[in-house]
PDB file of N, CA and C in Angstrom:
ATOM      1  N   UNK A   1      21.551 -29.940 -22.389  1.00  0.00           N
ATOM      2  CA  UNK A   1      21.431 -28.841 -21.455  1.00  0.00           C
ATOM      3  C   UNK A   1      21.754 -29.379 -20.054  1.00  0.00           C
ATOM      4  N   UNK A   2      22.436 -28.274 -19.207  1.00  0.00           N
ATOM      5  CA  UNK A   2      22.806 -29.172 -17.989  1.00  0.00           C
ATOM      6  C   UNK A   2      22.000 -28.953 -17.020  1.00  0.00           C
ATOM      7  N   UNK A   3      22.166 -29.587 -16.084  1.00  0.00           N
ATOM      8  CA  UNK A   3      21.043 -29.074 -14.440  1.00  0.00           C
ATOM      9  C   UNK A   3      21.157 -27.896 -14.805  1.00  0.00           C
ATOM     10  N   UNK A   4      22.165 -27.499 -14.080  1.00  0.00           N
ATOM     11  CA  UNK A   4      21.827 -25.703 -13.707  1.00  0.00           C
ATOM     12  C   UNK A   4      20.845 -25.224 -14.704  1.00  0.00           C
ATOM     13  N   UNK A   5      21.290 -25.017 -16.062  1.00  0.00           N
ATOM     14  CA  UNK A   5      21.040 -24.143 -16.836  1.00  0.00           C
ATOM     15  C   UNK A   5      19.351 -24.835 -17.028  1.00  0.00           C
ATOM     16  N   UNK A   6      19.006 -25.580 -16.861  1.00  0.00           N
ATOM     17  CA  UNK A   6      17.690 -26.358 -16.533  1.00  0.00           C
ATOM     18  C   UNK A   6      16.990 -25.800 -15.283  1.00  0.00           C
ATOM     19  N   UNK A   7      17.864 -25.595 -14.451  1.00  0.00           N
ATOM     20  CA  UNK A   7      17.090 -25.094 -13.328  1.00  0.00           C
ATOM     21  C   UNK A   7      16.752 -22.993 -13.328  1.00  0.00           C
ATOM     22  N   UNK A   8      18.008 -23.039 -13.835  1.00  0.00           N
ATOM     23  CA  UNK A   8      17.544 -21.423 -14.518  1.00  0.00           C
ATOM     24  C   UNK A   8      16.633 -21.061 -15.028  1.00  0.00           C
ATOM     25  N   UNK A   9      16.390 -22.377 -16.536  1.00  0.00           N
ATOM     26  CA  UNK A   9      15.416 -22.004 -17.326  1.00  0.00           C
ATOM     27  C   UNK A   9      13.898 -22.270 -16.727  1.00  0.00           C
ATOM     28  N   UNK A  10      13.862 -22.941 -15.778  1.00  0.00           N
ATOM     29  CA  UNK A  10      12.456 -23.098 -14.649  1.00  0.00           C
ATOM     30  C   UNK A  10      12.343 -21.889 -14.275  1.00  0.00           C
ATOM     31  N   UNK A  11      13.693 -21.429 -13.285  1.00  0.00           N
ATOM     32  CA  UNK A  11      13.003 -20.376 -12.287  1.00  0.00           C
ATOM     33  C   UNK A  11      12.824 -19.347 -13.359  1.00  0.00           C
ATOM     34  N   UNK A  12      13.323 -18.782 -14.429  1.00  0.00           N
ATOM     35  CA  UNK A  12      12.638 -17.404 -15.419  1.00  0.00           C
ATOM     36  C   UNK A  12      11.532 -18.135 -15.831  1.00  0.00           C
ATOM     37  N   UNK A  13      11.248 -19.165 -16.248  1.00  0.00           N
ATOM     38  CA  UNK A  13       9.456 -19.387 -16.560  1.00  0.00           C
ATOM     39  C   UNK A  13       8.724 -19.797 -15.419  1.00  0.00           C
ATOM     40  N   UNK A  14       9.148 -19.543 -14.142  1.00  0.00           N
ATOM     41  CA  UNK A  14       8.121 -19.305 -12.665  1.00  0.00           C
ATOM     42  C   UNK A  14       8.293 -17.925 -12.664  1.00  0.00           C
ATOM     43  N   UNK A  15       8.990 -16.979 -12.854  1.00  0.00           N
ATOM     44  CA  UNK A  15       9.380 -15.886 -13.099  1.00  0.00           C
ATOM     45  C   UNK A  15       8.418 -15.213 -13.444  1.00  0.00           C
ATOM     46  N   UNK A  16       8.057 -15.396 -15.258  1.00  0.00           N
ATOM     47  CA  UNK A  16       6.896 -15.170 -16.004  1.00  0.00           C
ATOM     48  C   UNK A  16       5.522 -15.576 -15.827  1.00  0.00           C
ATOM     49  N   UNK A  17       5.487 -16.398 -15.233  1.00  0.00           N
ATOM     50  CA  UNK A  17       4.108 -17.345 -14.939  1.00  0.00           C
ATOM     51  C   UNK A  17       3.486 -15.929 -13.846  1.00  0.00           C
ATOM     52  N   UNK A  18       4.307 -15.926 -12.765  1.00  0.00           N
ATOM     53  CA  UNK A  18       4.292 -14.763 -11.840  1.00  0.00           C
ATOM     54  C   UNK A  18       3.712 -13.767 -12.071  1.00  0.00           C
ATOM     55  N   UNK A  19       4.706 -13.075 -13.383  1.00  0.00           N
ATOM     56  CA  UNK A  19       5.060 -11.469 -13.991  1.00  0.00           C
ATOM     57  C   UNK A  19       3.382 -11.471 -14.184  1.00  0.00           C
ATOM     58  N   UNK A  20       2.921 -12.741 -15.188  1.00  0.00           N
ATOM     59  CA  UNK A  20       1.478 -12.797 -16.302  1.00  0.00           C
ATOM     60  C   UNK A  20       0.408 -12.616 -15.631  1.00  0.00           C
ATOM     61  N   UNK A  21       0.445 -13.341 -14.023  1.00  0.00           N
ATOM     62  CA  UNK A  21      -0.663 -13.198 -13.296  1.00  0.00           C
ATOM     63  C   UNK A  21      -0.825 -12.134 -12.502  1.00  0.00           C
ATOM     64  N   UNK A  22       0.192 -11.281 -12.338  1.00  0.00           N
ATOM     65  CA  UNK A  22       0.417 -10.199 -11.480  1.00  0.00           C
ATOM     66  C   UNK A  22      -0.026  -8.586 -12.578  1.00  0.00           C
ATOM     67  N   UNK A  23      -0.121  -8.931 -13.955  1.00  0.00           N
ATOM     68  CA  UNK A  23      -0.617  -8.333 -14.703  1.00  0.00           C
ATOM     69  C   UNK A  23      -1.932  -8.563 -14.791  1.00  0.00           C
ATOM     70  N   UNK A  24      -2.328  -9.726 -14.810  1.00  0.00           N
ATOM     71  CA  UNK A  24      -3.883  -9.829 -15.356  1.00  0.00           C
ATOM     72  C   UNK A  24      -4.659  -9.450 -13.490  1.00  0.00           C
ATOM     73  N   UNK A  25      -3.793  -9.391 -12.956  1.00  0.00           N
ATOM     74  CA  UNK A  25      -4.886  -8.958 -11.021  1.00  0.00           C
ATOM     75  C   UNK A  25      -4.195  -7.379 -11.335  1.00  0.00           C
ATOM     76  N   UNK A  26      -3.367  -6.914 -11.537  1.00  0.00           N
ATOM     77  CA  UNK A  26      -3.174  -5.721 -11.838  1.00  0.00           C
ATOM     78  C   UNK A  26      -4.466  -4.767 -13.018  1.00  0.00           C
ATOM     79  N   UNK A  27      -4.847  -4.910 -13.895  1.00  0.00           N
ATOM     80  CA  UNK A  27      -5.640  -4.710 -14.522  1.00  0.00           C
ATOM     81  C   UNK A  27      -7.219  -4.543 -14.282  1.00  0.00           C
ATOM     82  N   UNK A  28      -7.239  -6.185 -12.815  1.00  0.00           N
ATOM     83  CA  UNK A  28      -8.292  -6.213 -12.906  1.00  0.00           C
ATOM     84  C   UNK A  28      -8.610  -4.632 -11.836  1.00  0.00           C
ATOM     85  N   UNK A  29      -7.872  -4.580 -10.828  1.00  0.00           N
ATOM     86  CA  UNK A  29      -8.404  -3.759  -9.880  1.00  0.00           C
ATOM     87  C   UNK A  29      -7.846  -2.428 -10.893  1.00  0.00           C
ATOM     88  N   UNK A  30      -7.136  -1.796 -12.158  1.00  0.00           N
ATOM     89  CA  UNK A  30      -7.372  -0.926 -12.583  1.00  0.00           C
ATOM     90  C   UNK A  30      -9.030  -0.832 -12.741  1.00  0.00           C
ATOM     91  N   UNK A  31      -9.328  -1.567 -13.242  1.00  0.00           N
ATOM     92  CA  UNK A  31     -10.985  -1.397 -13.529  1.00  0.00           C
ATOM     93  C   UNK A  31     -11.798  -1.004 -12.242  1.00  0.00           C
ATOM     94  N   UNK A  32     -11.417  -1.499 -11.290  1.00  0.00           N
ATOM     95  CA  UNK A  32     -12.278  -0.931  -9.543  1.00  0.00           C
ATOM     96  C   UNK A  32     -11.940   0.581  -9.309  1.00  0.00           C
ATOM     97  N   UNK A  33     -10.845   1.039  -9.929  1.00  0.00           N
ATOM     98  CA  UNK A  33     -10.418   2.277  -9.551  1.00  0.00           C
ATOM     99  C   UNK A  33     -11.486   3.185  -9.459  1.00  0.00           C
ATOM    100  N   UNK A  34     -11.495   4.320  -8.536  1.00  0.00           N
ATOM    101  CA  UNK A  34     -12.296   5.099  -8.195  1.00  0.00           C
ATOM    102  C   UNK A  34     -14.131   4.876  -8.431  1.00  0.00           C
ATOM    103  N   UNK A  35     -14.605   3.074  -8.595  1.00  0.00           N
ATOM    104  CA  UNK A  35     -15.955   3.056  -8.633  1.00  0.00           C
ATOM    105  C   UNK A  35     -16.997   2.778  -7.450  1.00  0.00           C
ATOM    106  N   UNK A  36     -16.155   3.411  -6.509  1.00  0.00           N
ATOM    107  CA  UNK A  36     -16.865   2.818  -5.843  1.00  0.00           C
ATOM    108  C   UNK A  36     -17.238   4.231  -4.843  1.00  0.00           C
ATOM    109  N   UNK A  37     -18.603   4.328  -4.212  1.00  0.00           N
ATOM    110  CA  UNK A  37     -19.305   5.549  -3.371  1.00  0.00           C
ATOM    111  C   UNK A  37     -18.773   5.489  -1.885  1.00  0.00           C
ATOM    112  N   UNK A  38     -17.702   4.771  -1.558  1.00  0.00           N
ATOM    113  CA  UNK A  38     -17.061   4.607  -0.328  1.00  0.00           C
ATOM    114  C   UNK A  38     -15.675   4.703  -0.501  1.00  0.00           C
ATOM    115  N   UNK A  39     -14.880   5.790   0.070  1.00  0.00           N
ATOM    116  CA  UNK A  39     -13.668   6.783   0.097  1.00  0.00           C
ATOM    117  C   UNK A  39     -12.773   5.499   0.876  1.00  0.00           C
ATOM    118  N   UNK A  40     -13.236   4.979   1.632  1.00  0.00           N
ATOM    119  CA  UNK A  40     -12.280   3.881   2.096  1.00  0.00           C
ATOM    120  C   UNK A  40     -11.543   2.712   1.482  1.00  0.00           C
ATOM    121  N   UNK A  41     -13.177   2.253   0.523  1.00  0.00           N
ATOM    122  CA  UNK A  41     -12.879   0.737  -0.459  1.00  0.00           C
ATOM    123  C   UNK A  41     -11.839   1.453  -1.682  1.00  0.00           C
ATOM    124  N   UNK A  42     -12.218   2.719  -1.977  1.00  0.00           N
ATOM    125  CA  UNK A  42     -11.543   3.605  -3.432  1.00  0.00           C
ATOM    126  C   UNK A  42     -10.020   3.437  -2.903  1.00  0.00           C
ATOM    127  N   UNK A  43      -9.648   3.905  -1.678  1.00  0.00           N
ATOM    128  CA  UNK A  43      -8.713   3.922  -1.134  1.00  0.00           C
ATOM    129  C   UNK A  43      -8.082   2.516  -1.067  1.00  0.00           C
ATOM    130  N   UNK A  44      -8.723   1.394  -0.735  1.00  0.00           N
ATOM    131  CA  UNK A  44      -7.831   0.119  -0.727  1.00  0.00           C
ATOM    132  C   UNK A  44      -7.935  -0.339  -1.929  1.00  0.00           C
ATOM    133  N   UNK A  45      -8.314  -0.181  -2.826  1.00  0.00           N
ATOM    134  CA  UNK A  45      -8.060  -0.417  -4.224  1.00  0.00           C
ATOM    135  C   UNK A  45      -6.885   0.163  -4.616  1.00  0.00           C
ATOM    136  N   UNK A  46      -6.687   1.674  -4.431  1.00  0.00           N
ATOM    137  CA  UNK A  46      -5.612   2.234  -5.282  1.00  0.00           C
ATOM    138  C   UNK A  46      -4.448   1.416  -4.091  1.00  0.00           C
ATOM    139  N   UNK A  47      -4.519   1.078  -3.129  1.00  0.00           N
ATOM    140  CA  UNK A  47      -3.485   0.402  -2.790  1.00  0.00           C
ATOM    141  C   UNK A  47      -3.309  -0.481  -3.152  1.00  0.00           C
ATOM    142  N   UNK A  48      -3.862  -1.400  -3.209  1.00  0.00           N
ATOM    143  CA  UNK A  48      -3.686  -2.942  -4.033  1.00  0.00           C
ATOM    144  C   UNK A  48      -3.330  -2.523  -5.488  1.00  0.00           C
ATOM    145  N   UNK A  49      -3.423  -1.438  -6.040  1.00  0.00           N
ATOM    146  CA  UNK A  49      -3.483  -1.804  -7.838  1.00  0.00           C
ATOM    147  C   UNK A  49      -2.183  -1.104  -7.676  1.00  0.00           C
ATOM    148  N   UNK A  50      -1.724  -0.573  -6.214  1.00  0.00           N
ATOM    149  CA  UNK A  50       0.283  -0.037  -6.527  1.00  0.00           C
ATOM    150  C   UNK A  50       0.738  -0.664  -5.923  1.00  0.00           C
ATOM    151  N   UNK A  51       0.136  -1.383  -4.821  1.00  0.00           N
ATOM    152  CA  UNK A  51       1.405  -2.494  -4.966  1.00  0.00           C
ATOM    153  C   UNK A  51       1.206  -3.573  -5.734  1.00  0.00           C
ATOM    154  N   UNK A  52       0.561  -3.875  -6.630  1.00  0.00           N
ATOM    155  CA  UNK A  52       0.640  -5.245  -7.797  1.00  0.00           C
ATOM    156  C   UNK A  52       1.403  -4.212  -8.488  1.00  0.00           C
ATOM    157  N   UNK A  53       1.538  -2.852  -8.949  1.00  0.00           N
ATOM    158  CA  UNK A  53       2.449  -2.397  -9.783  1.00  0.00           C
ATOM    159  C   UNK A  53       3.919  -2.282  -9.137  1.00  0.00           C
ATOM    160  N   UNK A  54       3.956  -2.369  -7.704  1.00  0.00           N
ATOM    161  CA  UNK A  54       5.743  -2.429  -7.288  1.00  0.00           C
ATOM    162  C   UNK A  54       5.541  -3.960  -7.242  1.00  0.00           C
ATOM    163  N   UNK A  55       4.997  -4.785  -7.279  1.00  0.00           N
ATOM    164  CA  UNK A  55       4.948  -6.515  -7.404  1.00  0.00           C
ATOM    165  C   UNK A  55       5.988  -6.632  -8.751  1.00  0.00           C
ATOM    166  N   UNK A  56       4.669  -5.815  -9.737  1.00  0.00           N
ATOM    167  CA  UNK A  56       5.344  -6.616 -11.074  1.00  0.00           C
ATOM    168  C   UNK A  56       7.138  -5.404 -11.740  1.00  0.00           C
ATOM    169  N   UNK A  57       6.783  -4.789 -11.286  1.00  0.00           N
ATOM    170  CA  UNK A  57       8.243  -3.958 -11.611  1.00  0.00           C
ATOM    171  C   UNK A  57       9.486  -4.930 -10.689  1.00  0.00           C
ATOM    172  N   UNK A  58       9.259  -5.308  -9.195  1.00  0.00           N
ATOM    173  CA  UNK A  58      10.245  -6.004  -8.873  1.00  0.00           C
ATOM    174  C   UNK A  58      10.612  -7.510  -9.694  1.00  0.00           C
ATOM    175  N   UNK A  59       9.041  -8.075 -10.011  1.00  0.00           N
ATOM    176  CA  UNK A  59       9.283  -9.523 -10.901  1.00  0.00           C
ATOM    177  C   UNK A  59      10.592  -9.047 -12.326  1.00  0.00           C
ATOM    178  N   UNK A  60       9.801  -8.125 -12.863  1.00  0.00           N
ATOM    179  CA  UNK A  60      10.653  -7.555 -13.838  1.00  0.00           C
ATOM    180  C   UNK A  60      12.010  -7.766 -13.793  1.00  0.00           C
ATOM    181  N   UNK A  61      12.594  -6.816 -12.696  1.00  0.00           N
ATOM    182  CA  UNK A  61      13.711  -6.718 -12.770  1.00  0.00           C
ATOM    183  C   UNK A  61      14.878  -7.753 -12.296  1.00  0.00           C
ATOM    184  N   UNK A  62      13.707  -8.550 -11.197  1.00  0.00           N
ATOM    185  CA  UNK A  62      14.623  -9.623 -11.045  1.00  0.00           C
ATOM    186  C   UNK A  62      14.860 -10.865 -12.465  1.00  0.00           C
ATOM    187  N   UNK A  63      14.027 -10.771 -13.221  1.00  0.00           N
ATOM    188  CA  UNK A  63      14.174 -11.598 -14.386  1.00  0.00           C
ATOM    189  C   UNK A  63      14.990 -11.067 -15.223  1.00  0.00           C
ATOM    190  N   UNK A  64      15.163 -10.060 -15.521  1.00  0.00           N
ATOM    191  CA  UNK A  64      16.101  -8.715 -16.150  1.00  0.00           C
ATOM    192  C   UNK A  64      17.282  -9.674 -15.452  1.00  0.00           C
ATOM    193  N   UNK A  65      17.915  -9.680 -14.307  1.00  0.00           N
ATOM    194  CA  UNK A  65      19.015  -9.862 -13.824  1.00  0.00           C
ATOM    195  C   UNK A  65      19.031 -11.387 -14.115  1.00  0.00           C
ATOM    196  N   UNK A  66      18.129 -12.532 -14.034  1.00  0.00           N
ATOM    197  CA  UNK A  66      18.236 -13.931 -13.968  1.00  0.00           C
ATOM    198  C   UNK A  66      18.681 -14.354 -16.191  1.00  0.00           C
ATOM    199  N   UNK A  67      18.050 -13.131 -16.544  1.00  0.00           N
ATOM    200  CA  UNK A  67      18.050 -13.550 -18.143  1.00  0.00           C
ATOM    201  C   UNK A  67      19.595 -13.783 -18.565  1.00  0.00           C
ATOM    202  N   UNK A  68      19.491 -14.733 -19.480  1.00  0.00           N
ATOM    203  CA  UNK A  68      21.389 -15.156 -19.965  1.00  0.00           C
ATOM    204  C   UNK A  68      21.399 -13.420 -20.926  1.00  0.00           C
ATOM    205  N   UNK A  69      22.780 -13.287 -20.934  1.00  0.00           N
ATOM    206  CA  UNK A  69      23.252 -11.975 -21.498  1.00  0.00           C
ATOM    207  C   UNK A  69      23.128 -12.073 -22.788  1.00  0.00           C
ATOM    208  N   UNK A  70      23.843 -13.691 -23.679  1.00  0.00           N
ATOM    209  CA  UNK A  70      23.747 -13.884 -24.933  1.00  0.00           C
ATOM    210  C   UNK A  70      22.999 -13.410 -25.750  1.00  0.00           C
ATOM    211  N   UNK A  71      23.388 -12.930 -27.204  1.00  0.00           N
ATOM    212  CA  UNK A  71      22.737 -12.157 -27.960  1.00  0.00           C
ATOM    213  C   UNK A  71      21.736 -13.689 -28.474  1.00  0.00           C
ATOM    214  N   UNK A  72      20.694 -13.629 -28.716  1.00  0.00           N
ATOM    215  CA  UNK A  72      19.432 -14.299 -29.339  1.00  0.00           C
ATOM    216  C   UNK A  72      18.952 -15.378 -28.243  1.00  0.00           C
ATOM    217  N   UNK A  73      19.912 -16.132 -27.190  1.00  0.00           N
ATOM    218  CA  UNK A  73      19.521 -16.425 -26.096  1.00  0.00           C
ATOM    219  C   UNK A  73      18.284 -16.305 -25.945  1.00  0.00           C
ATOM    220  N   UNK A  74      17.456 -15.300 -25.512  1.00  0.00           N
ATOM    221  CA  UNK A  74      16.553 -14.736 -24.406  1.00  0.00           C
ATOM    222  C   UNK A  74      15.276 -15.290 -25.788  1.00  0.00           C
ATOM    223  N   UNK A  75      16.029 -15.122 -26.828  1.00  0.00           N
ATOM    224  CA  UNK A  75      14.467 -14.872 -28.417  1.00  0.00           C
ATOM    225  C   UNK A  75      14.189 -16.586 -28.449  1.00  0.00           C
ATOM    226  N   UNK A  76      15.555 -17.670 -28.384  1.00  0.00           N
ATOM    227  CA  UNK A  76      15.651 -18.792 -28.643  1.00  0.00           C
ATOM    228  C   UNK A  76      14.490 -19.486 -27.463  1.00  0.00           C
ATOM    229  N   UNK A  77      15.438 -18.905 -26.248  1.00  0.00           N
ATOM    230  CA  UNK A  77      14.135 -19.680 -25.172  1.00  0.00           C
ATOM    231  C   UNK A  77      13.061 -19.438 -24.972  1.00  0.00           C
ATOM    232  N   UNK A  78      12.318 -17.818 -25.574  1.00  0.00           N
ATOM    233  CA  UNK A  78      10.978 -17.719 -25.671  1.00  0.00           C
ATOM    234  C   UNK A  78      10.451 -18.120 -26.474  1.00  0.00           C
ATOM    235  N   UNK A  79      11.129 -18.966 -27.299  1.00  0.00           N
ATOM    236  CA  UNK A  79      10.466 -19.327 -29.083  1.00  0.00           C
ATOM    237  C   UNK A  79      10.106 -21.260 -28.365  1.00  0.00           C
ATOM    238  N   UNK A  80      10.943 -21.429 -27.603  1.00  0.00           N
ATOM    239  CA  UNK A  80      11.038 -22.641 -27.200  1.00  0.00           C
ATOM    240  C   UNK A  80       9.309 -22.789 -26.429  1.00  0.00           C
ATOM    241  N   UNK A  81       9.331 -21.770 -25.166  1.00  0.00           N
ATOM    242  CA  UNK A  81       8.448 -21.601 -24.087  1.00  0.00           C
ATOM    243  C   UNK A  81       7.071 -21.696 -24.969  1.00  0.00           C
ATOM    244  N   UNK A  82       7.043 -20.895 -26.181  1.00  0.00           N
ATOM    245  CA  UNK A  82       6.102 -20.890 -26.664  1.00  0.00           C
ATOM    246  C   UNK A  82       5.438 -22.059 -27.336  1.00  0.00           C
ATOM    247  N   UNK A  83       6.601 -22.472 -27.935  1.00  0.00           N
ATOM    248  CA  UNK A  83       6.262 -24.115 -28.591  1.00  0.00           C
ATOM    249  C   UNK A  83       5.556 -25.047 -27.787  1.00  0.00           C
ATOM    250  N   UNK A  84       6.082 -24.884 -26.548  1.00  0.00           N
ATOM    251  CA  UNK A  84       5.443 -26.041 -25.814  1.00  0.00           C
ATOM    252  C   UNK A  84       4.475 -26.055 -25.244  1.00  0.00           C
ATOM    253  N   UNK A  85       3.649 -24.436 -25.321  1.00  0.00           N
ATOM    254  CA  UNK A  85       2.577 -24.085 -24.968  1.00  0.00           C
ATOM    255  C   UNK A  85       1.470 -23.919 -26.442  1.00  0.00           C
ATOM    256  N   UNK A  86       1.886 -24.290 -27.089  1.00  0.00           N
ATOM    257  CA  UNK A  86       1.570 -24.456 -28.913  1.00  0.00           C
ATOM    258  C   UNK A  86       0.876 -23.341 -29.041  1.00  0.00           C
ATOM    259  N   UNK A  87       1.652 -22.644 -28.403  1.00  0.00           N
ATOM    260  CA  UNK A  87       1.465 -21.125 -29.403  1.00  0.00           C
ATOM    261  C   UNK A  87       2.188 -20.468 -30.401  1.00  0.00           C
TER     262      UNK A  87
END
């Protein structure tokens, strides 16, 4: 494998590392949604839980654009990512 394509395959798994944590803080403040007896904190919650949702739609799509086009490509290097995380 050469640099580049080495350095590709970093930045889509900083990519994902990103996408995973921007889901699991996304989720969490779904759960804060509307619990709280102060119209202000309710209010900066639903802001924080849309923009972690325009966060992770932009991660998305920029990985969408960084992914190789090749057909099984994308299945090969997640089968890889996973191995080395021995899952």
């Amino acid at each position: 494998m050469s640099d580049a394509e080495d350095y590709a395959r970093g930045r889509r798994d900083g990519l994902r590392l990103a996408l995973a944590v921007l889901t699991a803080e996304e989720a969490k403040w779904a759960g804060l949604l509307g619990g709280s007896s102060s119209w202000r904190t309710n209010l900066s919650r639903e802001v924080r839980h849309k923009t972690l949702q325009v966060a992770q739609k932009r991660l998305q799509t920029v990985l969408n654009r960084l992914s190789p086009k090749e057909e099984g490509a994308i299945d090969a290097e997640l089968a890889d990512a996973l191995e080395q995380l021995g899952l």
